[in-house]
PDB file of N, CA and C in Angstrom:
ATOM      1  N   UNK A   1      -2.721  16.969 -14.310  1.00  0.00           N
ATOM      2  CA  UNK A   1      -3.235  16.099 -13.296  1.00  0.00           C
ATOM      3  C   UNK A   1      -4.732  15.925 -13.515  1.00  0.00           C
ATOM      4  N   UNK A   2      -5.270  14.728 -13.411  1.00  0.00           N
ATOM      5  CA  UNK A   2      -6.238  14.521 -13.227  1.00  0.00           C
ATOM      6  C   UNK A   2      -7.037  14.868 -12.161  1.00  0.00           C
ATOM      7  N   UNK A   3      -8.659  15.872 -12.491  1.00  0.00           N
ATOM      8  CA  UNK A   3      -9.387  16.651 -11.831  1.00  0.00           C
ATOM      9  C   UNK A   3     -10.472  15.586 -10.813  1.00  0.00           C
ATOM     10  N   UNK A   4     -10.312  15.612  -9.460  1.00  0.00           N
ATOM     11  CA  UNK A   4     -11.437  14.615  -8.995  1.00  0.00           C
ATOM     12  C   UNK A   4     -12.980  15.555  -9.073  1.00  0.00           C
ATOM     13  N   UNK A   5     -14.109  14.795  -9.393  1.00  0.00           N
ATOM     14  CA  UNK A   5     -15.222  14.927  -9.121  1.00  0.00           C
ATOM     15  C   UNK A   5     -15.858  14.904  -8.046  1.00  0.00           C
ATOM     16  N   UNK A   6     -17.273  15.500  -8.038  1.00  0.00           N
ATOM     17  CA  UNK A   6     -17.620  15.505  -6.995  1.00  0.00           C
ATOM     18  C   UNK A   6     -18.324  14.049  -6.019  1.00  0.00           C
ATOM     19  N   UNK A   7     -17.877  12.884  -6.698  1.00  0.00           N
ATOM     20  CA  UNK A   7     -18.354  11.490  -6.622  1.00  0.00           C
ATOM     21  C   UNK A   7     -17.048  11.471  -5.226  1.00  0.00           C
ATOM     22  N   UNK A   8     -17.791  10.326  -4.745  1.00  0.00           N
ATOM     23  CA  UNK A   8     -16.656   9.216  -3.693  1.00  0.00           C
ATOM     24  C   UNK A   8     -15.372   8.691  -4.200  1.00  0.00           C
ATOM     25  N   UNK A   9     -14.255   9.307  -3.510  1.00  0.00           N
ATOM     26  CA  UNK A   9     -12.852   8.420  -4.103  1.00  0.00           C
ATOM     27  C   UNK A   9     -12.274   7.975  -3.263  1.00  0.00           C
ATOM     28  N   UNK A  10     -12.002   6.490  -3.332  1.00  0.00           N
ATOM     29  CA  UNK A  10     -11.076   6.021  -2.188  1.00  0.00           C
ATOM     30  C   UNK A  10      -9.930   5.364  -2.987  1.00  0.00           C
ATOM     31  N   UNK A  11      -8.593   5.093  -2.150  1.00  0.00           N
ATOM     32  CA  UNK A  11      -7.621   4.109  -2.142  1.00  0.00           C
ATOM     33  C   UNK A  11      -7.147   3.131  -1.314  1.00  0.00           C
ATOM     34  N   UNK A  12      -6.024   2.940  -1.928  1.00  0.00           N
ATOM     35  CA  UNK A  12      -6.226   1.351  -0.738  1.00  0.00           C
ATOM     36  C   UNK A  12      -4.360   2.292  -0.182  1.00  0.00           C
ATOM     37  N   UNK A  13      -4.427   2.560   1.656  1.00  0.00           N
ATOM     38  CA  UNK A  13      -3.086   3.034   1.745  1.00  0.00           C
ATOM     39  C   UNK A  13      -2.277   2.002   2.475  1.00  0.00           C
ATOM     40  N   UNK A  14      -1.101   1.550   2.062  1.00  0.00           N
ATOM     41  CA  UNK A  14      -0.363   0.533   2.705  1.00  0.00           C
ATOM     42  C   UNK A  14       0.533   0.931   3.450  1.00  0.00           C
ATOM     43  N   UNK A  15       0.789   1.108   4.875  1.00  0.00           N
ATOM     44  CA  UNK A  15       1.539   1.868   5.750  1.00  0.00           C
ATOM     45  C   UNK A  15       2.579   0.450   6.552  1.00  0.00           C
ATOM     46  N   UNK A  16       3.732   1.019   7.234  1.00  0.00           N
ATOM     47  CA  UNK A  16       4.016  -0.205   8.211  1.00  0.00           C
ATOM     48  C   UNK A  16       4.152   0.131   9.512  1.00  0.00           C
ATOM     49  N   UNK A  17       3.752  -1.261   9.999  1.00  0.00           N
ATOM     50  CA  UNK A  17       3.159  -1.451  11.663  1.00  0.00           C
ATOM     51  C   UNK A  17       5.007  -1.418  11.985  1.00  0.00           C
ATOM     52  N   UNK A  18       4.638  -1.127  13.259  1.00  0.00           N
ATOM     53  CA  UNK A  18       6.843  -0.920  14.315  1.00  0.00           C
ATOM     54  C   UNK A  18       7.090  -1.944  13.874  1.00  0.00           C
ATOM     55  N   UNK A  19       6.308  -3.444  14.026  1.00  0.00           N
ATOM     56  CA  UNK A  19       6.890  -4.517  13.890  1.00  0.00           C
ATOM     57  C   UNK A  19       8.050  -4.898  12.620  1.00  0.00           C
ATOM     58  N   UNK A  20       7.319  -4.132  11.399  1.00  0.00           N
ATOM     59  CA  UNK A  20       7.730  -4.038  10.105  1.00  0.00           C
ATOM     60  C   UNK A  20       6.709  -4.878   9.183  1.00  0.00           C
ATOM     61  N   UNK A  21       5.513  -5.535  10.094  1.00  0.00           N
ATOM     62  CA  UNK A  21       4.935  -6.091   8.770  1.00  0.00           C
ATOM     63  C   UNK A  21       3.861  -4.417   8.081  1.00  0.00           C
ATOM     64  N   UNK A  22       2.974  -4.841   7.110  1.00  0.00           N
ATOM     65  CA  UNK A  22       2.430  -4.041   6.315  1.00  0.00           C
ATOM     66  C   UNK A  22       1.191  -3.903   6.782  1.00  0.00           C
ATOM     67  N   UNK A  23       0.102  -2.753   7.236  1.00  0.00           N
ATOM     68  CA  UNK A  23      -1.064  -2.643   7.261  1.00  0.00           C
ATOM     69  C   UNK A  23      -1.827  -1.616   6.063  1.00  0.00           C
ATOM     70  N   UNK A  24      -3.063  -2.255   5.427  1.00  0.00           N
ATOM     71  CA  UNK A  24      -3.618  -1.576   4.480  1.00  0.00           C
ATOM     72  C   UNK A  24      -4.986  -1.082   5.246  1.00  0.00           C
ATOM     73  N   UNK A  25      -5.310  -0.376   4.769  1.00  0.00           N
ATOM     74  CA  UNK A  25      -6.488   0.178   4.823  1.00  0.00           C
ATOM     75  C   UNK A  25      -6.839   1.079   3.314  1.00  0.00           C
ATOM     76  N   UNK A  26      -8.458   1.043   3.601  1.00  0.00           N
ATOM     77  CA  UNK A  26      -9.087   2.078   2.776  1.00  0.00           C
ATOM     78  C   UNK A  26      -9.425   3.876   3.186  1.00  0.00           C
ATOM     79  N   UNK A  27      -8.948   4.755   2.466  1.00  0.00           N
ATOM     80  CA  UNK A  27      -9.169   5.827   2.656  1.00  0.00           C
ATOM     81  C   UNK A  27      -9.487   6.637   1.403  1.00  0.00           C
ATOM     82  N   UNK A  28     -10.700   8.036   1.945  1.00  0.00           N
ATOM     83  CA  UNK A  28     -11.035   8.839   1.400  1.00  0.00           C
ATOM     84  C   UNK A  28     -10.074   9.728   0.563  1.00  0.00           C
ATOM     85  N   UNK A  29     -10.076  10.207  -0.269  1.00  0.00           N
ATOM     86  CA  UNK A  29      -9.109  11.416  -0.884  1.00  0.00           C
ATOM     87  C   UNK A  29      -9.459  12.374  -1.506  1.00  0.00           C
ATOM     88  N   UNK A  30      -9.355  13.557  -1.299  1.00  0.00           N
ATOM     89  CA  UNK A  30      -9.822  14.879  -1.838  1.00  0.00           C
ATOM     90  C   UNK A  30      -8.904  15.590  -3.003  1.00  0.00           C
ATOM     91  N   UNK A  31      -9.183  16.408  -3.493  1.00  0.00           N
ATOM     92  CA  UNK A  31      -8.284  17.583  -4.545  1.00  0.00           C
ATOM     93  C   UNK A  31      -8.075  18.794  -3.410  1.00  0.00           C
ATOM     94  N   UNK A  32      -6.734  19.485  -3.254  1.00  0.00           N
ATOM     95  CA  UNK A  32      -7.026  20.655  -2.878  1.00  0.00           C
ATOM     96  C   UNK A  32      -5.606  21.165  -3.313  1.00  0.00           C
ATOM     97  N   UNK A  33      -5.678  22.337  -4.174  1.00  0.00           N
ATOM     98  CA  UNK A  33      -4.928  22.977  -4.567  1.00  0.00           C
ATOM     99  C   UNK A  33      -3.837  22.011  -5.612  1.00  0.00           C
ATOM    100  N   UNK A  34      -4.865  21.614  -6.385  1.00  0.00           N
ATOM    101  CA  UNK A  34      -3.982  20.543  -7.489  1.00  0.00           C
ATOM    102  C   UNK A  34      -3.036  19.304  -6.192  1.00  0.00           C
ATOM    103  N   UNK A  35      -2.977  18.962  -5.321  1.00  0.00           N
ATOM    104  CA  UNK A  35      -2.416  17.816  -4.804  1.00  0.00           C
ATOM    105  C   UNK A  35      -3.661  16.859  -4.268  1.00  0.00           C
ATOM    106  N   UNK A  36      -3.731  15.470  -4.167  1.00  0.00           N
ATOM    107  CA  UNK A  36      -4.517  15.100  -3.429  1.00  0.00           C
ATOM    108  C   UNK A  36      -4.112  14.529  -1.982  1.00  0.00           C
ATOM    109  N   UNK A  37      -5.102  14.841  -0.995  1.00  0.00           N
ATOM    110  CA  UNK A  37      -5.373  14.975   0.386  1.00  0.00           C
ATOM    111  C   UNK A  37      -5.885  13.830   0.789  1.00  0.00           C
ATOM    112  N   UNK A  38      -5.380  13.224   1.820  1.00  0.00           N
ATOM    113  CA  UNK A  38      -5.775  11.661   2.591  1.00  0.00           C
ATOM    114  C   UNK A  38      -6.282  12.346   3.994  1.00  0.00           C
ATOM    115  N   UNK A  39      -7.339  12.026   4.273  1.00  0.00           N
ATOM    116  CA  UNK A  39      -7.328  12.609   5.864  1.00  0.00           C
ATOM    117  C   UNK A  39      -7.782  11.150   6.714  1.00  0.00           C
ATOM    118  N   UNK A  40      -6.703  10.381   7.260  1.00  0.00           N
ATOM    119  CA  UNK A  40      -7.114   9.658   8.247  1.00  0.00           C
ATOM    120  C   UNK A  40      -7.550  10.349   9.894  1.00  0.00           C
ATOM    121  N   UNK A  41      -8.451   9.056  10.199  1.00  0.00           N
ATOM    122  CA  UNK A  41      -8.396   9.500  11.215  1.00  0.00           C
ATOM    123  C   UNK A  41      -8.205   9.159  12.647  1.00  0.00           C
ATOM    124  N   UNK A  42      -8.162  10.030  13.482  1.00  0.00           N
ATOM    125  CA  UNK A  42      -7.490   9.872  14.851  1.00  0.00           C
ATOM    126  C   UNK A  42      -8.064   9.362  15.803  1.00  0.00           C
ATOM    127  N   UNK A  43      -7.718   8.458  16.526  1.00  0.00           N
ATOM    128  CA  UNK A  43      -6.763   7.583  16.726  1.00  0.00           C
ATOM    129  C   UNK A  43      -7.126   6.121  15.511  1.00  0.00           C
ATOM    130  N   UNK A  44      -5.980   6.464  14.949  1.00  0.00           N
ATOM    131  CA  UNK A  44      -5.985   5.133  13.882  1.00  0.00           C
ATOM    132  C   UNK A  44      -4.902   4.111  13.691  1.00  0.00           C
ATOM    133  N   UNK A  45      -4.617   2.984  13.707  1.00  0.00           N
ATOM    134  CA  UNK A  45      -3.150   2.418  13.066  1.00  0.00           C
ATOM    135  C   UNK A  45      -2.740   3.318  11.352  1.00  0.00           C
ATOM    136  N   UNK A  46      -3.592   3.590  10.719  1.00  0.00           N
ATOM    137  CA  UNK A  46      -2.794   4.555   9.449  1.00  0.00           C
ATOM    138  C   UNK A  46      -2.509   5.578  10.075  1.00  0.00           C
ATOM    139  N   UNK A  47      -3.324   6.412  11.016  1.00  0.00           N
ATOM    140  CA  UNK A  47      -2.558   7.842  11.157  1.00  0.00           C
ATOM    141  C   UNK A  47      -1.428   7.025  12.083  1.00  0.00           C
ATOM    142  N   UNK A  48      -1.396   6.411  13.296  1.00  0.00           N
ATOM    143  CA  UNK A  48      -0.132   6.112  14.145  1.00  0.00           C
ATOM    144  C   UNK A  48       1.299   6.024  13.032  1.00  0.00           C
ATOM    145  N   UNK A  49       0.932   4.990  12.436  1.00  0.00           N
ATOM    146  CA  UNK A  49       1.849   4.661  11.077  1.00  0.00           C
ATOM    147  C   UNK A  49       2.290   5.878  10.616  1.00  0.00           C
ATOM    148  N   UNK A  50       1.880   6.625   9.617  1.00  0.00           N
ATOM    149  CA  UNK A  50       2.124   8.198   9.044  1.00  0.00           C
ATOM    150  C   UNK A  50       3.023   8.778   9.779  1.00  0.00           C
ATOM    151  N   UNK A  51       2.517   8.711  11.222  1.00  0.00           N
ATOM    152  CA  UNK A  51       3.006   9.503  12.512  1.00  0.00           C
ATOM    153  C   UNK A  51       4.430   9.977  12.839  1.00  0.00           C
ATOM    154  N   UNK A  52       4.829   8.160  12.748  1.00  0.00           N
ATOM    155  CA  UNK A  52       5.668   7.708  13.231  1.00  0.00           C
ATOM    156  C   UNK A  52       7.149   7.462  12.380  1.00  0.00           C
TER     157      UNK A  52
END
């Protein structure tokens, strides 16, 4: 797996709204313990999405 640095990493996460259409957003992502980590945050439509 590729090692992140200590620079800024974002992605683009595409989640879906109840309705069923698609919401994107941009989020941060970390390394921890060889997996990478998204931490949205609360109260958000990505975390509701995730949630749900």
């Amino acid at each position: 797996m590729a090692r992140l640095t200590a620079k800024i990493h974002e992605v683009i996460v595409t989640t879906k709204n109840a309705d069923g259409t698609a919401h994107h957003a941009p989020m941060g992502i970390s390394e921890v313990n060889n997996y990478f980590q998204i931490k949205p945050f609360k109260p958000s439509t990505t975390y509701n999405n995730l949630m749900n």
